[in-house]
PDB file of N, CA and C in Angstrom:
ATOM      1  N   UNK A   1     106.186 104.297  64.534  1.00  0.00           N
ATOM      2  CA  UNK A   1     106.168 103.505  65.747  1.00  0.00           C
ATOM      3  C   UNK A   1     106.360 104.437  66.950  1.00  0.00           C
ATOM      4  N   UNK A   2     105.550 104.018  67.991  1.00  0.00           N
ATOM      5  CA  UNK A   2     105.496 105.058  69.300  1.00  0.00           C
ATOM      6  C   UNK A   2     106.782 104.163  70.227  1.00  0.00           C
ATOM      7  N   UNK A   3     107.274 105.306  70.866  1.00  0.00           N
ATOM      8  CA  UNK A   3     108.718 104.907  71.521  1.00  0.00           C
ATOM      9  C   UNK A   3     107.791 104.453  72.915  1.00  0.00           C
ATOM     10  N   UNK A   4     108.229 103.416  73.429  1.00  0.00           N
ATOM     11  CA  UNK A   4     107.917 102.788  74.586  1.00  0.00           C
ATOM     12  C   UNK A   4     108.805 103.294  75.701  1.00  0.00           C
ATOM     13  N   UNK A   5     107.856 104.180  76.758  1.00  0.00           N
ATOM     14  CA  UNK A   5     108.628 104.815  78.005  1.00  0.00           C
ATOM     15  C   UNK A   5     108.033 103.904  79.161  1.00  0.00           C
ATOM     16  N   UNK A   6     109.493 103.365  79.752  1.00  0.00           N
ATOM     17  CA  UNK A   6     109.733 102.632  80.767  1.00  0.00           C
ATOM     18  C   UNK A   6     108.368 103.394  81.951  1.00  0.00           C
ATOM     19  N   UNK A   7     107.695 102.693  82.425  1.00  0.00           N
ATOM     20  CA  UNK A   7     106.978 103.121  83.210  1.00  0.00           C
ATOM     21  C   UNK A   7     107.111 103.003  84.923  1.00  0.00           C
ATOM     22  N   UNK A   8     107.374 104.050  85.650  1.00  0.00           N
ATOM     23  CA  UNK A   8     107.837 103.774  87.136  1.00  0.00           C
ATOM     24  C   UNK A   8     106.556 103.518  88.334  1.00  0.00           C
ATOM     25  N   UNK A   9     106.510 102.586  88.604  1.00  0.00           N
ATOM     26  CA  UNK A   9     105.440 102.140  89.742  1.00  0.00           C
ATOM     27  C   UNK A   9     105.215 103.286  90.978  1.00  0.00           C
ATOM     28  N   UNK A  10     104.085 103.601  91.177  1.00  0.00           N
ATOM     29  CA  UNK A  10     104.298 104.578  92.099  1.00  0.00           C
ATOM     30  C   UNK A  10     104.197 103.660  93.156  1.00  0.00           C
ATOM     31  N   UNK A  11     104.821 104.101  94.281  1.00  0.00           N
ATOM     32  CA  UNK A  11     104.726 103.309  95.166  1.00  0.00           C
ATOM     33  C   UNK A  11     103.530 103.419  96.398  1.00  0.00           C
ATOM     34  N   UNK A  12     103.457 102.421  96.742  1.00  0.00           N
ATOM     35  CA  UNK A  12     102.276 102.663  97.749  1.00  0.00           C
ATOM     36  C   UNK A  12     102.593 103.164  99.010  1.00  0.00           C
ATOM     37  N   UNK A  13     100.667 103.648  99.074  1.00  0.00           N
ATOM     38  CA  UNK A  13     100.988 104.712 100.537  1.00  0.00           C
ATOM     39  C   UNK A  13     100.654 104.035 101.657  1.00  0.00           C
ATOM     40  N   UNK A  14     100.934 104.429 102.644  1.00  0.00           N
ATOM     41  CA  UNK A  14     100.907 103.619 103.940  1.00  0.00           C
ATOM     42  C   UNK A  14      99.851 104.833 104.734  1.00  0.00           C
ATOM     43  N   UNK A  15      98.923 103.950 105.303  1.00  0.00           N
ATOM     44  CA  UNK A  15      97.882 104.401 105.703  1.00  0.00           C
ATOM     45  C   UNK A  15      98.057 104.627 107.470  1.00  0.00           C
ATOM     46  N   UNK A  16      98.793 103.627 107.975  1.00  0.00           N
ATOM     47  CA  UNK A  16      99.041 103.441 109.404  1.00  0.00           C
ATOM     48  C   UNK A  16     100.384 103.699 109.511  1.00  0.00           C
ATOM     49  N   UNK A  17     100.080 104.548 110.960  1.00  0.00           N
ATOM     50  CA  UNK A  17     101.273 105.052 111.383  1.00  0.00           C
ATOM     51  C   UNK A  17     101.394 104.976 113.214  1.00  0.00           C
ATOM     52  N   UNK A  18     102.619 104.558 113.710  1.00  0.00           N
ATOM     53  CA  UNK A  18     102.455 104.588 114.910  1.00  0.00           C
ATOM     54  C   UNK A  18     102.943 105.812 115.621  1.00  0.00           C
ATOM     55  N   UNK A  19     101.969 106.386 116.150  1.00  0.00           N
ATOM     56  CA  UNK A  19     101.980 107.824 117.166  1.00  0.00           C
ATOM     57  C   UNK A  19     102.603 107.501 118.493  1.00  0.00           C
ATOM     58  N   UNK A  20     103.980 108.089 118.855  1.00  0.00           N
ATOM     59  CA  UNK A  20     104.537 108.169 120.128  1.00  0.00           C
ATOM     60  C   UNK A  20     104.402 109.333 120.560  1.00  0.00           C
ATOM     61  N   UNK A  21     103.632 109.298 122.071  1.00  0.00           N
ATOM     62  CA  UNK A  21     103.368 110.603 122.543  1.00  0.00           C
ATOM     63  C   UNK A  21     105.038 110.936 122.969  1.00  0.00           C
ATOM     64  N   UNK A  22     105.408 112.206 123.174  1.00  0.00           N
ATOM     65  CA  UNK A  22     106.678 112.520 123.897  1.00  0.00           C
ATOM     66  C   UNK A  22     106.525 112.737 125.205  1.00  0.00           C
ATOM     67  N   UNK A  23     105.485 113.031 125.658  1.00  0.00           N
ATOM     68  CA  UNK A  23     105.553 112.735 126.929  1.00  0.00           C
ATOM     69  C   UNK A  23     105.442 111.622 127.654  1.00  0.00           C
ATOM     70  N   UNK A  24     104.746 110.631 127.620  1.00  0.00           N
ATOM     71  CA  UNK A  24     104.715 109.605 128.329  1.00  0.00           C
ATOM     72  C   UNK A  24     105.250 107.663 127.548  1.00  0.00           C
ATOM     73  N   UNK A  25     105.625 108.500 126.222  1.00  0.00           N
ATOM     74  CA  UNK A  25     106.289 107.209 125.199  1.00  0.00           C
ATOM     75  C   UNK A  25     105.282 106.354 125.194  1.00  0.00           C
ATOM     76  N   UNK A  26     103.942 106.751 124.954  1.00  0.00           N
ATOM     77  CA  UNK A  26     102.876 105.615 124.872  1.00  0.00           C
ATOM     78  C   UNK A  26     103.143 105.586 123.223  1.00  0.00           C
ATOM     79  N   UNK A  27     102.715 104.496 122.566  1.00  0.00           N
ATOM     80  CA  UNK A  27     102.600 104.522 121.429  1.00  0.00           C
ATOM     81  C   UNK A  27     101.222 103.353 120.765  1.00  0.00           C
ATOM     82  N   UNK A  28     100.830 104.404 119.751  1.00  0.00           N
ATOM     83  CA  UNK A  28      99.483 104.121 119.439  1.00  0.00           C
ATOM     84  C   UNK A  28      99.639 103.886 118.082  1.00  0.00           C
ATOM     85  N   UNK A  29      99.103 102.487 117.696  1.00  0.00           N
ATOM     86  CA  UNK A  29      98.476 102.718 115.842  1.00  0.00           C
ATOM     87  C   UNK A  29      97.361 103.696 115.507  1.00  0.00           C
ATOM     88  N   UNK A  30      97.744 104.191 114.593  1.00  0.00           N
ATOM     89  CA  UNK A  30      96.359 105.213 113.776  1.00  0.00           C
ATOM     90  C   UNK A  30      96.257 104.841 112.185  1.00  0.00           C
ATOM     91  N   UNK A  31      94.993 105.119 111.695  1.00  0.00           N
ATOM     92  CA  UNK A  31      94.957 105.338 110.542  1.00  0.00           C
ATOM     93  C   UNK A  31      95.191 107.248 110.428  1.00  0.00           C
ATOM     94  N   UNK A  32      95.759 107.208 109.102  1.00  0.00           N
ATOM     95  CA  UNK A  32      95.945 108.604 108.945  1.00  0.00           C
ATOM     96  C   UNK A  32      94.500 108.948 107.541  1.00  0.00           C
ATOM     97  N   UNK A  33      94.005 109.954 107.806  1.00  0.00           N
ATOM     98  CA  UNK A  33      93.327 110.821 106.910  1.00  0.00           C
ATOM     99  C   UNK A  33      94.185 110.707 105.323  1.00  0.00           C
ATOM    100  N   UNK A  34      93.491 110.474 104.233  1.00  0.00           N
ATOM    101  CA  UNK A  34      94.351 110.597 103.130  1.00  0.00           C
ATOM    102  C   UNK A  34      93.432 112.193 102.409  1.00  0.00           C
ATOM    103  N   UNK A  35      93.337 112.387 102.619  1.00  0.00           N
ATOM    104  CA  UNK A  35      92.521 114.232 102.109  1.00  0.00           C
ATOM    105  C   UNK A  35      92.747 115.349 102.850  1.00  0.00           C
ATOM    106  N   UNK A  36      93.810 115.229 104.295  1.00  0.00           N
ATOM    107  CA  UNK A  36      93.489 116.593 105.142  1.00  0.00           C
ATOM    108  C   UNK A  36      94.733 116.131 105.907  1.00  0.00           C
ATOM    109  N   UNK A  37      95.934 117.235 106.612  1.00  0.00           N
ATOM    110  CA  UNK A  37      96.194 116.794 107.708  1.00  0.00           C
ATOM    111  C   UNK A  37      95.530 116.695 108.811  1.00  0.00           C
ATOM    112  N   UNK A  38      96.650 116.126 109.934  1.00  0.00           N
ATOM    113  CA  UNK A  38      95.806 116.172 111.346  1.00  0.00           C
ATOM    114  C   UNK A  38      96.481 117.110 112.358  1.00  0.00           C
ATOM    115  N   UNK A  39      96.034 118.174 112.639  1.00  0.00           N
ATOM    116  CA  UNK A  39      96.903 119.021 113.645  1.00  0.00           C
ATOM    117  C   UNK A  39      96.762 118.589 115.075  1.00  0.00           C
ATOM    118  N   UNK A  40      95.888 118.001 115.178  1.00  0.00           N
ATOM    119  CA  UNK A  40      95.927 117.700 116.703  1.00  0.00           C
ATOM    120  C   UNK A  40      95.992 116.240 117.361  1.00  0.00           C
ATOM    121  N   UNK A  41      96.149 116.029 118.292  1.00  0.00           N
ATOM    122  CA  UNK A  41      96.333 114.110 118.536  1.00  0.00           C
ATOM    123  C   UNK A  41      96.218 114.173 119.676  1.00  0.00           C
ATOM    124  N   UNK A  42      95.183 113.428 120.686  1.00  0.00           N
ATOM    125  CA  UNK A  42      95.548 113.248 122.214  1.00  0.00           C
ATOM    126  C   UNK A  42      95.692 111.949 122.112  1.00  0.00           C
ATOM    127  N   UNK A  43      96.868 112.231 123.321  1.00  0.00           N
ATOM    128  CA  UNK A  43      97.600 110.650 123.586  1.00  0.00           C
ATOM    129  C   UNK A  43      96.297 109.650 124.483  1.00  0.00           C
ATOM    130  N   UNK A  44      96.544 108.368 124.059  1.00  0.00           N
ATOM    131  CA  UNK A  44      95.416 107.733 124.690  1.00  0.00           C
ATOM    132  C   UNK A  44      95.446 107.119 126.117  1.00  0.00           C
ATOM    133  N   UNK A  45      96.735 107.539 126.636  1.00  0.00           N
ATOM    134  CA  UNK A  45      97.585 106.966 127.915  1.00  0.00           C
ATOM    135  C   UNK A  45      97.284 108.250 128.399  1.00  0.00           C
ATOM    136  N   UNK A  46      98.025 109.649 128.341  1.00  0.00           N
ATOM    137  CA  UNK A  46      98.232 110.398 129.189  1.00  0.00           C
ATOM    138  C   UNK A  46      97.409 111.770 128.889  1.00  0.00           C
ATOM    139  N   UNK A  47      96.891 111.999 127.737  1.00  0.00           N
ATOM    140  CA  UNK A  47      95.956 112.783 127.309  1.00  0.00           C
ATOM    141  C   UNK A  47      96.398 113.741 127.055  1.00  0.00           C
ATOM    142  N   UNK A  48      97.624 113.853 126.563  1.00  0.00           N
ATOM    143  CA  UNK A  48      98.312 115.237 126.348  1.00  0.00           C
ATOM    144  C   UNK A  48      97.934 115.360 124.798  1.00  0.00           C
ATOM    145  N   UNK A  49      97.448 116.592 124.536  1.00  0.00           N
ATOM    146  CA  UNK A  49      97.140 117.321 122.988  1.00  0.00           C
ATOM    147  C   UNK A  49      98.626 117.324 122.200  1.00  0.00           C
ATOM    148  N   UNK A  50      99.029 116.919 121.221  1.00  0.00           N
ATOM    149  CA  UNK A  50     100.392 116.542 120.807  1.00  0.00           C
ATOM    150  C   UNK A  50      99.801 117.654 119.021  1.00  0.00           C
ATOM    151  N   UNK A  51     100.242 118.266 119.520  1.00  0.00           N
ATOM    152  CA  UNK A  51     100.388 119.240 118.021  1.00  0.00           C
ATOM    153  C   UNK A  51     101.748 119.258 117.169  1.00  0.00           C
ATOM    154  N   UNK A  52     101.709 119.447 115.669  1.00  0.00           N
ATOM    155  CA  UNK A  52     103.213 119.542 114.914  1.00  0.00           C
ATOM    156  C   UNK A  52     103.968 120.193 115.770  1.00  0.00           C
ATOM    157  N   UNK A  53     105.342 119.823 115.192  1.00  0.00           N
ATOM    158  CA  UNK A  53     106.896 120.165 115.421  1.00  0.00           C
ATOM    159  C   UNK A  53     106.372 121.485 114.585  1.00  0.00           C
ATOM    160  N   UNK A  54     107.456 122.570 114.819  1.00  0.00           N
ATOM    161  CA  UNK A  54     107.565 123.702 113.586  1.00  0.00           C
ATOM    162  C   UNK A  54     108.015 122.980 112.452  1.00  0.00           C
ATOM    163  N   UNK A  55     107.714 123.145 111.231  1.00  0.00           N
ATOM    164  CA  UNK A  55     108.032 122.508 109.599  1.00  0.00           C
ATOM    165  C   UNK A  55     107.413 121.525 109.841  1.00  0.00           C
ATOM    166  N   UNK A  56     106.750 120.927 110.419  1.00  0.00           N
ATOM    167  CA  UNK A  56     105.932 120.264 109.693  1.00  0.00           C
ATOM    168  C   UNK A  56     104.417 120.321 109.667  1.00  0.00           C
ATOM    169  N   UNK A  57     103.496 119.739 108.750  1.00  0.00           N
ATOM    170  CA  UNK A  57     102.474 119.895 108.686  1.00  0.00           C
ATOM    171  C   UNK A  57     101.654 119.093 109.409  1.00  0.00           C
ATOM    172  N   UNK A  58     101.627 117.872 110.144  1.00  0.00           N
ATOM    173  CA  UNK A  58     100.429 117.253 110.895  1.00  0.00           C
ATOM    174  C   UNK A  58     101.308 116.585 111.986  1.00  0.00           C
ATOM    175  N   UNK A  59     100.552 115.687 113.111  1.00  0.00           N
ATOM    176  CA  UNK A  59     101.119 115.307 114.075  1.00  0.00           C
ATOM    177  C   UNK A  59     102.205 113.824 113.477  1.00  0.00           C
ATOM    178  N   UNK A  60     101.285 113.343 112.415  1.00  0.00           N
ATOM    179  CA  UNK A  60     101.944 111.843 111.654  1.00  0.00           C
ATOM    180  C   UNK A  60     103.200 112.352 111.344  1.00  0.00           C
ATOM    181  N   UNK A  61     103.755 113.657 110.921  1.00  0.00           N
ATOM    182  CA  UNK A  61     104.993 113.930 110.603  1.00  0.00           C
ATOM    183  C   UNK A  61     106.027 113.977 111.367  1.00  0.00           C
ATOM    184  N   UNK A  62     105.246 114.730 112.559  1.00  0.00           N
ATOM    185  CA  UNK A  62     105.757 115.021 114.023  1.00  0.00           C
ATOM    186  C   UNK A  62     106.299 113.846 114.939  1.00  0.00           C
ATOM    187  N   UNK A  63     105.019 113.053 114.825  1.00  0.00           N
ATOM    188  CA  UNK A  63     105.428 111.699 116.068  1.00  0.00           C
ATOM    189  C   UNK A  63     104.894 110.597 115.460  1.00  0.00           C
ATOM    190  N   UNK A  64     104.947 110.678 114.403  1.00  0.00           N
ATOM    191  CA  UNK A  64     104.615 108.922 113.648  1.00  0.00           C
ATOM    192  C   UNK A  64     105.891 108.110 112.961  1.00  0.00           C
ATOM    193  N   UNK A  65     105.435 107.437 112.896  1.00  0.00           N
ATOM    194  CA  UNK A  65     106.505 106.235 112.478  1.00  0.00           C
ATOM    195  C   UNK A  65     106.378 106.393 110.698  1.00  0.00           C
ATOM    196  N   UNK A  66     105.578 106.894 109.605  1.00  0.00           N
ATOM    197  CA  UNK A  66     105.010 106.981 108.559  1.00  0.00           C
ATOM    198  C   UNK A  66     104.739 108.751 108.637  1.00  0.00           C
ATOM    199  N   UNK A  67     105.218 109.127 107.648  1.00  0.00           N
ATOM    200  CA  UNK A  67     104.743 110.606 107.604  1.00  0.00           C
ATOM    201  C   UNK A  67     103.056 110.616 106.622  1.00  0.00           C
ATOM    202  N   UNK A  68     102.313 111.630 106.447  1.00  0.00           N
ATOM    203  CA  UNK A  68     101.176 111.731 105.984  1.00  0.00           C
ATOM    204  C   UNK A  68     101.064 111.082 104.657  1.00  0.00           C
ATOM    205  N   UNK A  69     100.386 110.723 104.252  1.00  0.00           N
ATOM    206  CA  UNK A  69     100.060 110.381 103.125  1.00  0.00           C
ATOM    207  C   UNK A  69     100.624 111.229 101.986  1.00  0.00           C
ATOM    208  N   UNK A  70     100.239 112.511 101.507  1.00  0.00           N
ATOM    209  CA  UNK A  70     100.362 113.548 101.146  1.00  0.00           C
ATOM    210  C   UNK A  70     102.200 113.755 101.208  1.00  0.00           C
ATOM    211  N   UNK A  71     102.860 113.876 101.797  1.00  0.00           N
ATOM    212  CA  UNK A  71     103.985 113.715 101.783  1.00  0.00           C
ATOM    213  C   UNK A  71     104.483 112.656 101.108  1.00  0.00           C
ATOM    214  N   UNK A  72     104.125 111.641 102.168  1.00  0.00           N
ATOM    215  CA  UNK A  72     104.733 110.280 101.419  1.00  0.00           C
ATOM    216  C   UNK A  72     104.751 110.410  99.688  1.00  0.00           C
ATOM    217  N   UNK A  73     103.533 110.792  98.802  1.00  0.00           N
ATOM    218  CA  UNK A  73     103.526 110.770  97.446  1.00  0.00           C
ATOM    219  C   UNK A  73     103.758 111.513  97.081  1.00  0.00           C
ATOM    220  N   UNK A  74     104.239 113.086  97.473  1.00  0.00           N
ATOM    221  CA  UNK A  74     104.579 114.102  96.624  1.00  0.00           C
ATOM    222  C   UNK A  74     106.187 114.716  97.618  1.00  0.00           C
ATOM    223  N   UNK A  75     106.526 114.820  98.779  1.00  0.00           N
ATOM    224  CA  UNK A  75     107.274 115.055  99.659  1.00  0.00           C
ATOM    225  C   UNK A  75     106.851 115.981 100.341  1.00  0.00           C
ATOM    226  N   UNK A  76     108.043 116.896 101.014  1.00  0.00           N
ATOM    227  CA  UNK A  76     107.659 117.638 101.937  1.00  0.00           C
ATOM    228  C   UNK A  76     106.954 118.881 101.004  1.00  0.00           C
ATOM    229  N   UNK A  77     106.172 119.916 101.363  1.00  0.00           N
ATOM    230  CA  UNK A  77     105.836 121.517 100.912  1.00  0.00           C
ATOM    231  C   UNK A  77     104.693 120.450 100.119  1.00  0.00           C
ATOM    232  N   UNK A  78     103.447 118.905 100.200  1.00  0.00           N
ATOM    233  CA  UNK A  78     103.074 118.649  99.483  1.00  0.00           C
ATOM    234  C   UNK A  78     101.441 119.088  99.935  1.00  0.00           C
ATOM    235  N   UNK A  79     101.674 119.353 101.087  1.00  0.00           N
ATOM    236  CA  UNK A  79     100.357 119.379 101.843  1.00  0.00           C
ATOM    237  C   UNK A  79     100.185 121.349 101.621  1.00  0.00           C
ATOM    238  N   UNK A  80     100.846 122.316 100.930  1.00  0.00           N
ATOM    239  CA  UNK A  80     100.670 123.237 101.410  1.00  0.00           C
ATOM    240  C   UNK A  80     100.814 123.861 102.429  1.00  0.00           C
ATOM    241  N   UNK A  81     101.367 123.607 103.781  1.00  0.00           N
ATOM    242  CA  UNK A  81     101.085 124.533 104.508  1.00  0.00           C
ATOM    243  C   UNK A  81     102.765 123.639 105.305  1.00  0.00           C
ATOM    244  N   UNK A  82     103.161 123.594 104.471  1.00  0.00           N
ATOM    245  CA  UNK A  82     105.088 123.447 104.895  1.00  0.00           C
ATOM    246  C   UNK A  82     105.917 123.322 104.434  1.00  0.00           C
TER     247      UNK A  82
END
């Protein structure tokens, strides 16, 4: 008889994330990319180019409400390049 292993639900990923620019506290829904980060983001209020914090890998990590996809299912260092 095969031993029955409890099986853990992965949990789901969240696709939308809300982007607060820091400069002008506009805040925007996005869909996020599930295959790539996003290094760059202009705000749709004030047009400022909003690039990562240092350690992290895309702007969703930086100024979203939801970190990347890629994170979300594996954690941080999941994207490679943090």
């Amino acid at each position: 008889m095969i031993p029955l292993i409890p099986v853990t639900p992965t949990p789901a990923v969240t696709l939308t994330s809300v982007i607060t620019c820091p400069v002008c506290q506009h805040a925007q829904a996005e869909q996020m990319p599930t295959d790539a980060c996003q290094w760059f983001y202009e705000c749709t209020s004030c047009h400022t180019v909003l690039k990562p914090l240092a350690g992290d890998c895309c702007v969703f990590c930086s100024y979203g409400t939801v970190p990347c996809p890629p994170i979300q299912k594996q954690g941080k260092g999941a994207c490679g390049c943090c």
